[in-house]
C-alpha atoms as a PDB file:
ATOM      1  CA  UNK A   1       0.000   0.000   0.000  1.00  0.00           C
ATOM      2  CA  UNK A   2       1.782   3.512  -1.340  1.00  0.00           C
ATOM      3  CA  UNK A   3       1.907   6.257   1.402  1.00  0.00           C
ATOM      4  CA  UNK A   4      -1.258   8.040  -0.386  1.00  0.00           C
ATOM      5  CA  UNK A   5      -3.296   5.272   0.213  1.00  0.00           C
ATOM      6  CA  UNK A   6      -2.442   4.850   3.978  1.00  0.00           C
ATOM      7  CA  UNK A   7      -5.580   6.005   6.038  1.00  0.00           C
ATOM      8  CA  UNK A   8      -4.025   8.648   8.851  1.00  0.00           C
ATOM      9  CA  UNK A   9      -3.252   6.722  12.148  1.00  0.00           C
ATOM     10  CA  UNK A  10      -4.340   9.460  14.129  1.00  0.00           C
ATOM     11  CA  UNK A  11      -7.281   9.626  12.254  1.00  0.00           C
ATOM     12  CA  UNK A  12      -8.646   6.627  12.631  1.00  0.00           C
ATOM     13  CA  UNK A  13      -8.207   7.078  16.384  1.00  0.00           C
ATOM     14  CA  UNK A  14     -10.290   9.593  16.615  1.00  0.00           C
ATOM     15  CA  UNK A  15     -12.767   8.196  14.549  1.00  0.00           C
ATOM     16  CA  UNK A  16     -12.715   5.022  17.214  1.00  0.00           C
ATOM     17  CA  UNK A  17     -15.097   6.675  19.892  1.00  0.00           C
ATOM     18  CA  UNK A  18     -17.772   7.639  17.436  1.00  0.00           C
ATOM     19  CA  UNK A  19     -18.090   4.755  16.266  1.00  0.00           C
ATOM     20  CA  UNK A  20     -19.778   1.367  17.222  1.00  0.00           C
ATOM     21  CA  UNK A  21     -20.156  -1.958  15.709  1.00  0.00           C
ATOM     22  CA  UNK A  22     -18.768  -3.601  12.187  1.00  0.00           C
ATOM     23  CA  UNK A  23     -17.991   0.763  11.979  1.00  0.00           C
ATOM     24  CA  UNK A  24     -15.817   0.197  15.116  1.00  0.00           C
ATOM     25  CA  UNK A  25     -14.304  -3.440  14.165  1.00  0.00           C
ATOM     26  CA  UNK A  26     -12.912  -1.675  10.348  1.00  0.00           C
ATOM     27  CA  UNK A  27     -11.597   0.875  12.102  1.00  0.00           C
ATOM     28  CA  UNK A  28      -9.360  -1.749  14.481  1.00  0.00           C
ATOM     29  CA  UNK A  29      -8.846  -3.973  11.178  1.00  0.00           C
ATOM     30  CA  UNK A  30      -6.919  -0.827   9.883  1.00  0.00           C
ATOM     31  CA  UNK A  31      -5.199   0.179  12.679  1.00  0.00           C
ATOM     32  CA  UNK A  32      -3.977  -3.286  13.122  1.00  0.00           C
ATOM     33  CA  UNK A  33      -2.201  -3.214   9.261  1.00  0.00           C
ATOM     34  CA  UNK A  34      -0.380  -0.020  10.153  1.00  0.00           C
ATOM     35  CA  UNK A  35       0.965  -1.685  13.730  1.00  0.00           C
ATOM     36  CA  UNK A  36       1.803  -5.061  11.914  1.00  0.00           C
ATOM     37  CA  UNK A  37       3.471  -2.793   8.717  1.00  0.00           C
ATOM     38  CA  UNK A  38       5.784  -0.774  11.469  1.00  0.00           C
ATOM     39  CA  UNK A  39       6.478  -3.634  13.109  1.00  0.00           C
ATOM     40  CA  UNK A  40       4.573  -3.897  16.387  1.00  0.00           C
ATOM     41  CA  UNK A  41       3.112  -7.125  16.261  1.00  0.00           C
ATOM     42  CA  UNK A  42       1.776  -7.093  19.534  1.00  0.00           C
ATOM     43  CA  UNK A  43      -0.414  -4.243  18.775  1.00  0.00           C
ATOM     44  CA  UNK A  44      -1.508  -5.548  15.517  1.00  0.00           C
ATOM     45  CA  UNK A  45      -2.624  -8.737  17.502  1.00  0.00           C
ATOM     46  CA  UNK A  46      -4.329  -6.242  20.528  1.00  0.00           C
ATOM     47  CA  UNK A  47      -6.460  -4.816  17.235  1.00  0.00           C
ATOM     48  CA  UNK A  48      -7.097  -7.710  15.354  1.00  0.00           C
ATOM     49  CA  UNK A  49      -8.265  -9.696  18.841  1.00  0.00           C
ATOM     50  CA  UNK A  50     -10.751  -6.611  18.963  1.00  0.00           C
ATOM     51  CA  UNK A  51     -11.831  -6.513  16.008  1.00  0.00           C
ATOM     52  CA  UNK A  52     -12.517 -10.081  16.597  1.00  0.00           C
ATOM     53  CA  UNK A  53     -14.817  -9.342  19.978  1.00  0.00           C
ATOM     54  CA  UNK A  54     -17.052  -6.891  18.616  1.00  0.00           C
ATOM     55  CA  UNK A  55     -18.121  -8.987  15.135  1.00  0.00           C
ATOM     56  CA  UNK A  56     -18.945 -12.204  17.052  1.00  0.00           C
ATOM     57  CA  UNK A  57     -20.468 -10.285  19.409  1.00  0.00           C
ATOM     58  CA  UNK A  58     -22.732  -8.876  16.302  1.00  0.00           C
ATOM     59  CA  UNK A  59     -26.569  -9.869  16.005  1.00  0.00           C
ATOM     60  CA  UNK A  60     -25.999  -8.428  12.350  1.00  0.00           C
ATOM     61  CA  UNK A  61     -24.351 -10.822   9.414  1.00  0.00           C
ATOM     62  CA  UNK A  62     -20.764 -10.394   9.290  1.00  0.00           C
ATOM     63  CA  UNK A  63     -19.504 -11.806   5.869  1.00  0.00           C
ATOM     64  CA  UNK A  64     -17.046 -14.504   5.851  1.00  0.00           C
ATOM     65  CA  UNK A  65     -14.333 -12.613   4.033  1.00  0.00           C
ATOM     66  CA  UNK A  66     -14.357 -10.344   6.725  1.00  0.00           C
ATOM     67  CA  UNK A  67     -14.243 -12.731   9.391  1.00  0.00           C
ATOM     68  CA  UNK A  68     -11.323 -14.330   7.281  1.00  0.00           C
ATOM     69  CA  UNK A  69      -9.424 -11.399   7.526  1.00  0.00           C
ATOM     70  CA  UNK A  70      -9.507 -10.996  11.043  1.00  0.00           C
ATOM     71  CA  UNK A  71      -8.442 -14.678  11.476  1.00  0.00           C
ATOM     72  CA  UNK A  72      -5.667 -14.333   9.270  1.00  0.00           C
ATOM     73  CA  UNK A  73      -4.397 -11.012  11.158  1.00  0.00           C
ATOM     74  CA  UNK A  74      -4.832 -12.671  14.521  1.00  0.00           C
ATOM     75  CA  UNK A  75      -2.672 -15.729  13.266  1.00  0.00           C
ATOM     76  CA  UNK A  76       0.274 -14.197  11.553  1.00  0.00           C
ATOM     77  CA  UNK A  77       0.873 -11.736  14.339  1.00  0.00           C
ATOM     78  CA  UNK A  78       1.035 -14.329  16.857  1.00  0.00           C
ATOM     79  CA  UNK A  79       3.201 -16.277  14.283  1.00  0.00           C
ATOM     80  CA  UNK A  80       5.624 -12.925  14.367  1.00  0.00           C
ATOM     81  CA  UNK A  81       5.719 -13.339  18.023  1.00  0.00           C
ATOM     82  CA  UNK A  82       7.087 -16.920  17.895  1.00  0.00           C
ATOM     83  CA  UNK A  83       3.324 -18.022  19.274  1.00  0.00           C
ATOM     84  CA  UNK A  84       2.913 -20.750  16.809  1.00  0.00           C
ATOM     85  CA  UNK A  85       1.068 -23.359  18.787  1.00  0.00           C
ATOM     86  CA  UNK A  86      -1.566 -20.234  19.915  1.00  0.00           C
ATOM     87  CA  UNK A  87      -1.612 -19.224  16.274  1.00  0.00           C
ATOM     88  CA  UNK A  88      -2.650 -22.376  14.868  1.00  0.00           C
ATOM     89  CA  UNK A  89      -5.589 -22.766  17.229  1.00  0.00           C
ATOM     90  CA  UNK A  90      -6.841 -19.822  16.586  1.00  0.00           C
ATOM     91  CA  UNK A  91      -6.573 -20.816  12.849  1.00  0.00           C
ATOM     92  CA  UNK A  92      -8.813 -24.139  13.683  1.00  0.00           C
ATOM     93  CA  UNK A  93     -11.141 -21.643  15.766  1.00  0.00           C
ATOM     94  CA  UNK A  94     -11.634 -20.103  12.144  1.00  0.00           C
ATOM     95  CA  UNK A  95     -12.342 -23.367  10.710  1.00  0.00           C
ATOM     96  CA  UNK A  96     -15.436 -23.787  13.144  1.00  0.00           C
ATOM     97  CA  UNK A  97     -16.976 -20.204  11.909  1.00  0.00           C
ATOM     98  CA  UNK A  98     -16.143 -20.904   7.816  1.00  0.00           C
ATOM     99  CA  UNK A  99     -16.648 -24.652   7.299  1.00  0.00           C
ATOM    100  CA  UNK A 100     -20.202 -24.275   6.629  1.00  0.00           C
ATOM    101  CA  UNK A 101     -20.152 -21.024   4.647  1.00  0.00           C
ATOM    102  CA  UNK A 102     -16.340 -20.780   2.602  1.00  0.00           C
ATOM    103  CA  UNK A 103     -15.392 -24.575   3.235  1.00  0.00           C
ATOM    104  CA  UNK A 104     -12.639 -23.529   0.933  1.00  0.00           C
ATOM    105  CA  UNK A 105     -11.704 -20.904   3.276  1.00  0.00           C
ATOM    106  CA  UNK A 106     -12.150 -23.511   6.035  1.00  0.00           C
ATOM    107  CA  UNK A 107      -9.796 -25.709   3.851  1.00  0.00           C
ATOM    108  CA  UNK A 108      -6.669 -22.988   3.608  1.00  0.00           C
ATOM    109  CA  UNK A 109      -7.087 -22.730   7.596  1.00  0.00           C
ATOM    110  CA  UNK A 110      -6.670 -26.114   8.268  1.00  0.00           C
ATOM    111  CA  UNK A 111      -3.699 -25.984   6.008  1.00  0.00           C
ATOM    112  CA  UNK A 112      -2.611 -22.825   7.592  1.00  0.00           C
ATOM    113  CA  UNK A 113      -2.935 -24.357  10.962  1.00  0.00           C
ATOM    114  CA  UNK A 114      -0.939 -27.644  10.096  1.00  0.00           C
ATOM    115  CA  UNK A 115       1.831 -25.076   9.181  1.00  0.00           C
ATOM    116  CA  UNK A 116       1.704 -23.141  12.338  1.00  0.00           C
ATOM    117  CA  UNK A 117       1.849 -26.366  14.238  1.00  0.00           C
ATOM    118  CA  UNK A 118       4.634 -27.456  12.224  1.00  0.00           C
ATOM    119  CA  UNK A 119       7.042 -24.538  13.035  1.00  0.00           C
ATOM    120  CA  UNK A 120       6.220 -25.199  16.633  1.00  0.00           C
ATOM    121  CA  UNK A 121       7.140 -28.773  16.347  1.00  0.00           C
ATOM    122  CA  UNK A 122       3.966 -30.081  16.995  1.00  0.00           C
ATOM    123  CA  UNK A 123       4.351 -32.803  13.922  1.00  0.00           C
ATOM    124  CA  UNK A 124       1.254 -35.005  15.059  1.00  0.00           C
ATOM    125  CA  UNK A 125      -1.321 -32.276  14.863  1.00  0.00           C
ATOM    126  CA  UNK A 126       0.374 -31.076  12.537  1.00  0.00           C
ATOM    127  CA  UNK A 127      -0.300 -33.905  10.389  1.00  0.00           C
ATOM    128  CA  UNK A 128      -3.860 -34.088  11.572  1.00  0.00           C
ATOM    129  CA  UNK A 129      -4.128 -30.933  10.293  1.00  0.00           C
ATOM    130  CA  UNK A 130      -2.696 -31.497   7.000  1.00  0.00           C
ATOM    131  CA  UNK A 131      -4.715 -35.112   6.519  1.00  0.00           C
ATOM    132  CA  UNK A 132      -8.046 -32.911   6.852  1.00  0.00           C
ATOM    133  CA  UNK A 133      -7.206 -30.123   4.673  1.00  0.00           C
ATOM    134  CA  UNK A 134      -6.156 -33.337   1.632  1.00  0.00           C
ATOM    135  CA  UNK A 135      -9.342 -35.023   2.654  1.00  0.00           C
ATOM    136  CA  UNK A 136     -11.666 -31.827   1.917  1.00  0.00           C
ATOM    137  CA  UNK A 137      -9.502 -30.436  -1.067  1.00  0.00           C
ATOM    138  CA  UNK A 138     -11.087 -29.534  -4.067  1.00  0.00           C
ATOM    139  CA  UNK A 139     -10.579 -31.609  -6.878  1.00  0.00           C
ATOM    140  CA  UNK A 140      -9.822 -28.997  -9.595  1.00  0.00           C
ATOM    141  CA  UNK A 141      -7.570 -27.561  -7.130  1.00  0.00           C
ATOM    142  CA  UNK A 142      -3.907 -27.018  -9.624  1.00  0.00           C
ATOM    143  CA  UNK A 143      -1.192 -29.734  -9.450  1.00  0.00           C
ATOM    144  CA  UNK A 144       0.914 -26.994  -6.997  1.00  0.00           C
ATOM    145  CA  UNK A 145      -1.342 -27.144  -4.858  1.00  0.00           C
ATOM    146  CA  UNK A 146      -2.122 -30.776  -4.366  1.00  0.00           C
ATOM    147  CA  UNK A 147       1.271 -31.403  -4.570  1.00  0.00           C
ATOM    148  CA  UNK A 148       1.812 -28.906  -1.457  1.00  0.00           C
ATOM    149  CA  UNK A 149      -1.088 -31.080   0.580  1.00  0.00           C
ATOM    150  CA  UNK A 150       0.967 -34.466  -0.195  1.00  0.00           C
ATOM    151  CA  UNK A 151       4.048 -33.234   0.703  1.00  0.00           C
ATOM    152  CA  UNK A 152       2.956 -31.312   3.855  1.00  0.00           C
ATOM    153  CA  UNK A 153       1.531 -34.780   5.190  1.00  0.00           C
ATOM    154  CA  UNK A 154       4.361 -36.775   3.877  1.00  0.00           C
ATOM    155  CA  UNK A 155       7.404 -33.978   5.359  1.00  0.00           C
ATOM    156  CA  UNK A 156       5.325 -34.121   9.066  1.00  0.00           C
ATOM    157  CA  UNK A 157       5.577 -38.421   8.920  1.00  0.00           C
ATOM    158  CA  UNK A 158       8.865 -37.871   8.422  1.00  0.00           C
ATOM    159  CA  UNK A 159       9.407 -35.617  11.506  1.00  0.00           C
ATOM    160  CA  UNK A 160       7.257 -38.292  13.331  1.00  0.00           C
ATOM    161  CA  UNK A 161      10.155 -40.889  11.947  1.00  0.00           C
ATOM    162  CA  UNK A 162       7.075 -42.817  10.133  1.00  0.00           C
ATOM    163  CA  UNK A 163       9.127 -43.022   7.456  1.00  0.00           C
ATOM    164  CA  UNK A 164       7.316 -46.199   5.142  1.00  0.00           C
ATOM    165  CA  UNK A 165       4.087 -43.837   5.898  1.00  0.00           C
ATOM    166  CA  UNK A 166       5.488 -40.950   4.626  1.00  0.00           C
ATOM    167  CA  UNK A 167       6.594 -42.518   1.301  1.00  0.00           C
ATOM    168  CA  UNK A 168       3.692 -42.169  -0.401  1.00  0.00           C
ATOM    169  CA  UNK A 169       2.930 -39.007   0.165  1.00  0.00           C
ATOM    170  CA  UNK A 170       5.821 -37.849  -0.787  1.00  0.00           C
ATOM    171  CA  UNK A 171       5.946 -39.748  -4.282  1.00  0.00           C
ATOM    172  CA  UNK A 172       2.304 -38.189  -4.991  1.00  0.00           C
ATOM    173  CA  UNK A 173       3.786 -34.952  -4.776  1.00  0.00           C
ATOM    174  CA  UNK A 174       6.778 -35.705  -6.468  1.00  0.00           C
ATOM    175  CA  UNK A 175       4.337 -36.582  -9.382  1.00  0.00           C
ATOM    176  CA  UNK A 176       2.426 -33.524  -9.034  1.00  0.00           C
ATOM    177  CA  UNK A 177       5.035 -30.775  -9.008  1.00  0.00           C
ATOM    178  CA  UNK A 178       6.764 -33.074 -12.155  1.00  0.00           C
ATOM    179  CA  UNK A 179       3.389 -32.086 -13.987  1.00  0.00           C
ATOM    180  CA  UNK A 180       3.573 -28.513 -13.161  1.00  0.00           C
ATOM    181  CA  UNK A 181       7.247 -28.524 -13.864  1.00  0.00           C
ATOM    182  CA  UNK A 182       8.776 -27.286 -10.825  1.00  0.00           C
ATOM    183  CA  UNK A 183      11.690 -28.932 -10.423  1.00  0.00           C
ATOM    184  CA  UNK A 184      12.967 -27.203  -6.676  1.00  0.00           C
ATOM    185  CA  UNK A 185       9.685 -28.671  -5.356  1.00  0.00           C
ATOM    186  CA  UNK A 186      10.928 -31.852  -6.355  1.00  0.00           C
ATOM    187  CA  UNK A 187      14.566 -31.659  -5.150  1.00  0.00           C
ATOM    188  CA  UNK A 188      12.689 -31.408  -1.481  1.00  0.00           C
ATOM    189  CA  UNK A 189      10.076 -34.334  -2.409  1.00  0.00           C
ATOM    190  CA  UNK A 190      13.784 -36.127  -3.149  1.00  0.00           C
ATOM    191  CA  UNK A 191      15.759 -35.151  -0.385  1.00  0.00           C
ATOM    192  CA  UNK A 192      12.798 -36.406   1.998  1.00  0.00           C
ATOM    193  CA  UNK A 193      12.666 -39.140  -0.283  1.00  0.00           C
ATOM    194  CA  UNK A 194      16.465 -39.896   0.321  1.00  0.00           C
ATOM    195  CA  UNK A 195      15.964 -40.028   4.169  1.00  0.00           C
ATOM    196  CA  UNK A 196      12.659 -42.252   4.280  1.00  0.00           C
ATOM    197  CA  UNK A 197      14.702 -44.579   2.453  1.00  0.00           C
ATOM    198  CA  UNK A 198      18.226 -44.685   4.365  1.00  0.00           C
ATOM    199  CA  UNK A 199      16.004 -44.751   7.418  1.00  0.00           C
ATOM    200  CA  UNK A 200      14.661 -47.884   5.612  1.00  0.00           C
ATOM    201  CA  UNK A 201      17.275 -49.267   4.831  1.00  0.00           C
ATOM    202  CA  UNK A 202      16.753 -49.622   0.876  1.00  0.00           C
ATOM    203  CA  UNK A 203      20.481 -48.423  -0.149  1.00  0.00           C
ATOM    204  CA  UNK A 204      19.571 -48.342  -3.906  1.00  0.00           C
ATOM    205  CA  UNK A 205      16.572 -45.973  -3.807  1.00  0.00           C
ATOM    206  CA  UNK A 206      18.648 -43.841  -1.530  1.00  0.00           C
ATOM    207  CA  UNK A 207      21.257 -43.298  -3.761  1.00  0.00           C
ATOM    208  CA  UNK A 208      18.599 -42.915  -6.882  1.00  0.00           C
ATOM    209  CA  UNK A 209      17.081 -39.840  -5.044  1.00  0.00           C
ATOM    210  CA  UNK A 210      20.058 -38.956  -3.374  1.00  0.00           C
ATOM    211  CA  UNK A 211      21.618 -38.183  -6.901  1.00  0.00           C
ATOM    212  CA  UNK A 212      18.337 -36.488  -8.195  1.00  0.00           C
ATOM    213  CA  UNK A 213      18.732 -34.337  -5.578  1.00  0.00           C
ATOM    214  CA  UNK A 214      22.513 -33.744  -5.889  1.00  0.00           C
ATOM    215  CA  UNK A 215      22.008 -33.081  -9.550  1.00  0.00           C
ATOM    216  CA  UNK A 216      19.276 -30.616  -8.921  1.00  0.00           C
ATOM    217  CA  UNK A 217      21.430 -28.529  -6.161  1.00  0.00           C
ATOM    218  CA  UNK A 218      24.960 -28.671  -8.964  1.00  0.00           C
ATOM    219  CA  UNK A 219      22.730 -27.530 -11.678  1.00  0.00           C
ATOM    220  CA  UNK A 220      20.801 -24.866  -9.959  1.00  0.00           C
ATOM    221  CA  UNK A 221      23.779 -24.301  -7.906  1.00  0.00           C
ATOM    222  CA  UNK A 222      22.442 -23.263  -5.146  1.00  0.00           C
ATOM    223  CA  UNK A 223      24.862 -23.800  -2.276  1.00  0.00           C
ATOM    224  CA  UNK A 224      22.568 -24.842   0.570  1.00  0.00           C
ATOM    225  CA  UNK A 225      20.951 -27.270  -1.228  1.00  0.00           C
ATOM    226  CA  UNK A 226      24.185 -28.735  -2.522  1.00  0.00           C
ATOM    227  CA  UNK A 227      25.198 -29.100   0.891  1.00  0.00           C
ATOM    228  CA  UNK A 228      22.452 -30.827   2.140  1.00  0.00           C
ATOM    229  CA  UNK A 229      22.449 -32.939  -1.040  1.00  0.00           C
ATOM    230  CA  UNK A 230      26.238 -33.995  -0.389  1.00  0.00           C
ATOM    231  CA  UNK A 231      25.409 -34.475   3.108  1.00  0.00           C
ATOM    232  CA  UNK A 232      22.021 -37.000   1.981  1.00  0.00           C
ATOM    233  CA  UNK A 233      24.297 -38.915  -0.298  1.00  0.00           C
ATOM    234  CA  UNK A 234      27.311 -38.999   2.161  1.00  0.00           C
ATOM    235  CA  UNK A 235      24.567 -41.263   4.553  1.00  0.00           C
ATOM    236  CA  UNK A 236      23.428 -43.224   1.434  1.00  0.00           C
ATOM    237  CA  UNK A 237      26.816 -43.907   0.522  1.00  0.00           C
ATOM    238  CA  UNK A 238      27.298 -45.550   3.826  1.00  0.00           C
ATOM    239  CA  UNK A 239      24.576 -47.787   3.412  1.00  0.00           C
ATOM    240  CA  UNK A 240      26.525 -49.426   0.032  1.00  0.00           C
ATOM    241  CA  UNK A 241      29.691 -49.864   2.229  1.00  0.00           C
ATOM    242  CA  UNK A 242      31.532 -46.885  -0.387  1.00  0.00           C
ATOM    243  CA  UNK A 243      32.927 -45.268   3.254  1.00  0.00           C
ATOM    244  CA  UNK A 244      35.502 -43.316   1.414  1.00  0.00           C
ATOM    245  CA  UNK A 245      33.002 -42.099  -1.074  1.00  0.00           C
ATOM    246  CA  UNK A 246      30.756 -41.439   1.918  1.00  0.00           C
ATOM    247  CA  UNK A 247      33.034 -39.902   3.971  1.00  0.00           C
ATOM    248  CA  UNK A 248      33.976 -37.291   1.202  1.00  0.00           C
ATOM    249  CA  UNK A 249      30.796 -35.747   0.360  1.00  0.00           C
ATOM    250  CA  UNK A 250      30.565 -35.599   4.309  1.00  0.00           C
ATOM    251  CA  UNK A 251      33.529 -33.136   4.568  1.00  0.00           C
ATOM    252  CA  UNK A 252      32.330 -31.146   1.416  1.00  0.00           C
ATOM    253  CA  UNK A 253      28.756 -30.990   2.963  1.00  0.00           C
ATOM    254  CA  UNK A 254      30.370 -29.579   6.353  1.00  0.00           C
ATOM    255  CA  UNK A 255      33.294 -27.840   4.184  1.00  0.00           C
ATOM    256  CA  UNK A 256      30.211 -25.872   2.360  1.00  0.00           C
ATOM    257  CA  UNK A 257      28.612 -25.198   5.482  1.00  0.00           C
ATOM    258  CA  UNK A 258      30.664 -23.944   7.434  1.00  0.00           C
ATOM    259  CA  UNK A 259      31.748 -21.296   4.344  1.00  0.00           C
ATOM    260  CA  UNK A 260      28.037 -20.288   3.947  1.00  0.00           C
ATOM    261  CA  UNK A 261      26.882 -16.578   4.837  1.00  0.00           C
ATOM    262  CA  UNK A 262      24.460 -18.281   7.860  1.00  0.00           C
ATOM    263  CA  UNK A 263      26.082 -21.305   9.075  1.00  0.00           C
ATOM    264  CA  UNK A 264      23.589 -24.277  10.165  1.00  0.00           C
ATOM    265  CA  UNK A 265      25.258 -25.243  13.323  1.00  0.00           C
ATOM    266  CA  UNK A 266      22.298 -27.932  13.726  1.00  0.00           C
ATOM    267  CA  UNK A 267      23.579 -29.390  10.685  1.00  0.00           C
ATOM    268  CA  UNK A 268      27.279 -29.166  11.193  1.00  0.00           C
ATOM    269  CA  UNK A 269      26.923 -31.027  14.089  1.00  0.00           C
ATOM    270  CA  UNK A 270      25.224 -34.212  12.450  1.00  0.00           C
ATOM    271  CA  UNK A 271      27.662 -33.945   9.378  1.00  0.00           C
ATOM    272  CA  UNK A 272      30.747 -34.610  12.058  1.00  0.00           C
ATOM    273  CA  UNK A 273      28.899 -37.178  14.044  1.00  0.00           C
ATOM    274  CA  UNK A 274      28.469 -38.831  10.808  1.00  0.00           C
ATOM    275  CA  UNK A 275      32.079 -38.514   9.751  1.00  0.00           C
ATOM    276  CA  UNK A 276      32.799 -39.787  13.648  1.00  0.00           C
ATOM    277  CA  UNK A 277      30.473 -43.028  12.435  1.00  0.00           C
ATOM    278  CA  UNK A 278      32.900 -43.464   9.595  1.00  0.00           C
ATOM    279  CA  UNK A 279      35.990 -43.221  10.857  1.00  0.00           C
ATOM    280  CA  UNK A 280      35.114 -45.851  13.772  1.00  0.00           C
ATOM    281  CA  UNK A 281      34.114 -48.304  11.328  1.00  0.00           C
ATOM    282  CA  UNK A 282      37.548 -47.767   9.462  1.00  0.00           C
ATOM    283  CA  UNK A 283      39.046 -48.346  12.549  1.00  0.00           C
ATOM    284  CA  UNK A 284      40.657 -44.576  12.541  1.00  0.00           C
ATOM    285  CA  UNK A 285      39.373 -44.210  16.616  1.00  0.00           C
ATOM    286  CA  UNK A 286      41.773 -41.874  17.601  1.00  0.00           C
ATOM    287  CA  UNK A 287      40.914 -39.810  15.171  1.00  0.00           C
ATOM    288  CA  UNK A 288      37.073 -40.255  16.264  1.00  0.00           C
ATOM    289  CA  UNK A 289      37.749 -39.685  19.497  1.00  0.00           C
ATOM    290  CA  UNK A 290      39.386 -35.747  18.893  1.00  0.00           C
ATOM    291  CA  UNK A 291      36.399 -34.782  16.996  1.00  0.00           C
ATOM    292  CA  UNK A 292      33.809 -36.093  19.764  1.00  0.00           C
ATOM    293  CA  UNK A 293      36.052 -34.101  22.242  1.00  0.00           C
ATOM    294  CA  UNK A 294      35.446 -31.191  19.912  1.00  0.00           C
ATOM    295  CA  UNK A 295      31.679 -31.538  19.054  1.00  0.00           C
ATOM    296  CA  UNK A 296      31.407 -31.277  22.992  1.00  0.00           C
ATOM    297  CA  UNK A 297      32.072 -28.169  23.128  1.00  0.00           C
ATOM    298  CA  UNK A 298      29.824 -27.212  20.479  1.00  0.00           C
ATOM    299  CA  UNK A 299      26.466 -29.628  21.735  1.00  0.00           C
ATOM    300  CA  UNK A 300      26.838 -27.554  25.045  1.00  0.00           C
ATOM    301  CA  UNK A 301      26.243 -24.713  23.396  1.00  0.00           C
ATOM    302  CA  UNK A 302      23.577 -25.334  20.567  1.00  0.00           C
ATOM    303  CA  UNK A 303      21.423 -28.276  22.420  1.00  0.00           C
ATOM    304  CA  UNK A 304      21.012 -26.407  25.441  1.00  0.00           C
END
């Protein structure tokens, strides 16, 4: 929105004491995207929980879009406030006041809620969430989008270590995005893919997906997915008994890491206790050993 379109701030406050009902709630609604535009989230979520109050309090209809809207302010400024178990309950409460008149609306809420839960690491209902939102999708809905739904269930399973459940998900998305032609979707359909079946056990589709998505990341070249690729087919490696081979795209993977603009501690730590797998089995213990005294150090930091 360009500066002339802006309503006046302390305009709209005045305006607040004249006015009553849906009047009132707009009012709030607007005040609310100048707080969450500046940056104060917690008074865009104060205006938007208003705004709420006063139209379910309303005798009077109160369309749908505009309940929508409130919803969707209440949800994203609690998700700015790292609330994101809070805002995906109040995306379900939405789902309760749309499902019978926008059950599409309904639909993007459950999907928005799954999402919410998600980031807060609440992978079950997470996945509940998700499930509903495929169940009650429409079925001209584009291949993006159903592809998004499949791999939404299929990246929670995976988070829930339910790997052979998470498989086919992840496939049916894989075929979706293939027929919209987006091939990054796929490279994360793969890389999922990769770790379903390491976790599995199956060493040759892990190295088939692990070198889709290796192949993907070098052509694209986009670093961070290169180094998550090497780091993929470092563990399938492993399961083919190539340890050299294995152990290689390892120290590239944490090599690329560690030279990256944001490094991914998280990640650098499972690279080396990878590499510490390796080395044991190669009977190189000493060795082991020093970088387990090391990756002390840097577990008391990032785990606790």
């Amino acid at each position: 929105m360009s500066k002339e379109n802006k309503p006046d701030e302390k305009e709209l406050w005045k305006k607040i004491p004249s006015t009553q009902g849906a009047d009132r709630a707009d009012a709030y609604i607007e005040l609310s995207h100048l707080a969450y535009d500046r940056g104060d989230h917690k008074a865009a979520l104060a205006l938007c929980e208003s705004a709420r109050e006063i139209y379910e309090g309303l005798t009077t209809f109160v369309g749908t879009s505009q309940l929508l809207h409130v919803y969707e302010g209440i949800t994203w400024s609690l998700r700015r406030l790292d609330r994101d178990a809070e805002a995906a309950q109040v995306a379900l409460d939405a789902v309760v006041l749309l499902k019978e008149e926008d059950p599409a609306a309904a639909t993007e809420m459950f999907r928005d809620a799954g999402r919410f839960y998600y980031a807060a690491g609440e992978f079950e209902k997470s996945l509940e969430c998700h499930n509903q939102a495929l169940a009650e999708c429409n079925p001209d809905m584009s291949d993006t989008n159903m592809g998004c739904d499949e791999y939404n269930c299929g990246s929670a399973l995976v988070q829930l270590k339910r790997y052979a459940e998470a498989l086919p998900h992840l496939l049916a998305a894989r075929g979706y995005f293939k027929k919209s032609k987006e091939p990054e979707r796929i490279y994360y359909c793969d890389e999922y893919l990769t770790v379903c079946y390491i976790e599995l056990n199956n060493s040759v589709e892990a190295i088939n997906f692990a070198q889709k998505t290796l192949d993907f990341a070098v052509t694209a070249q986009k670093r961070v997915l290169e180094t998550w690729a090497r780091y993929r087919m470092g563990c399938a490696k492993v399961l083919i008994g190539e340890l050299e081979e294995a152990e290689e795209e390892l120290r590239q993977a944490l090599s690329m890491n560690a030279s990256s603009n944001d490094v991914d501690w998280d990640l650098a730590l499972e690279i080396e206790q990878e590499i510490v797998k390796i080395l044991i089995t190669k009977g190189r213990v000493s060795e082991a050993g020093e970088i387990t005294r090391r990756l002390a150090n840097l577990k008391e930091i990032i785990c606790d």
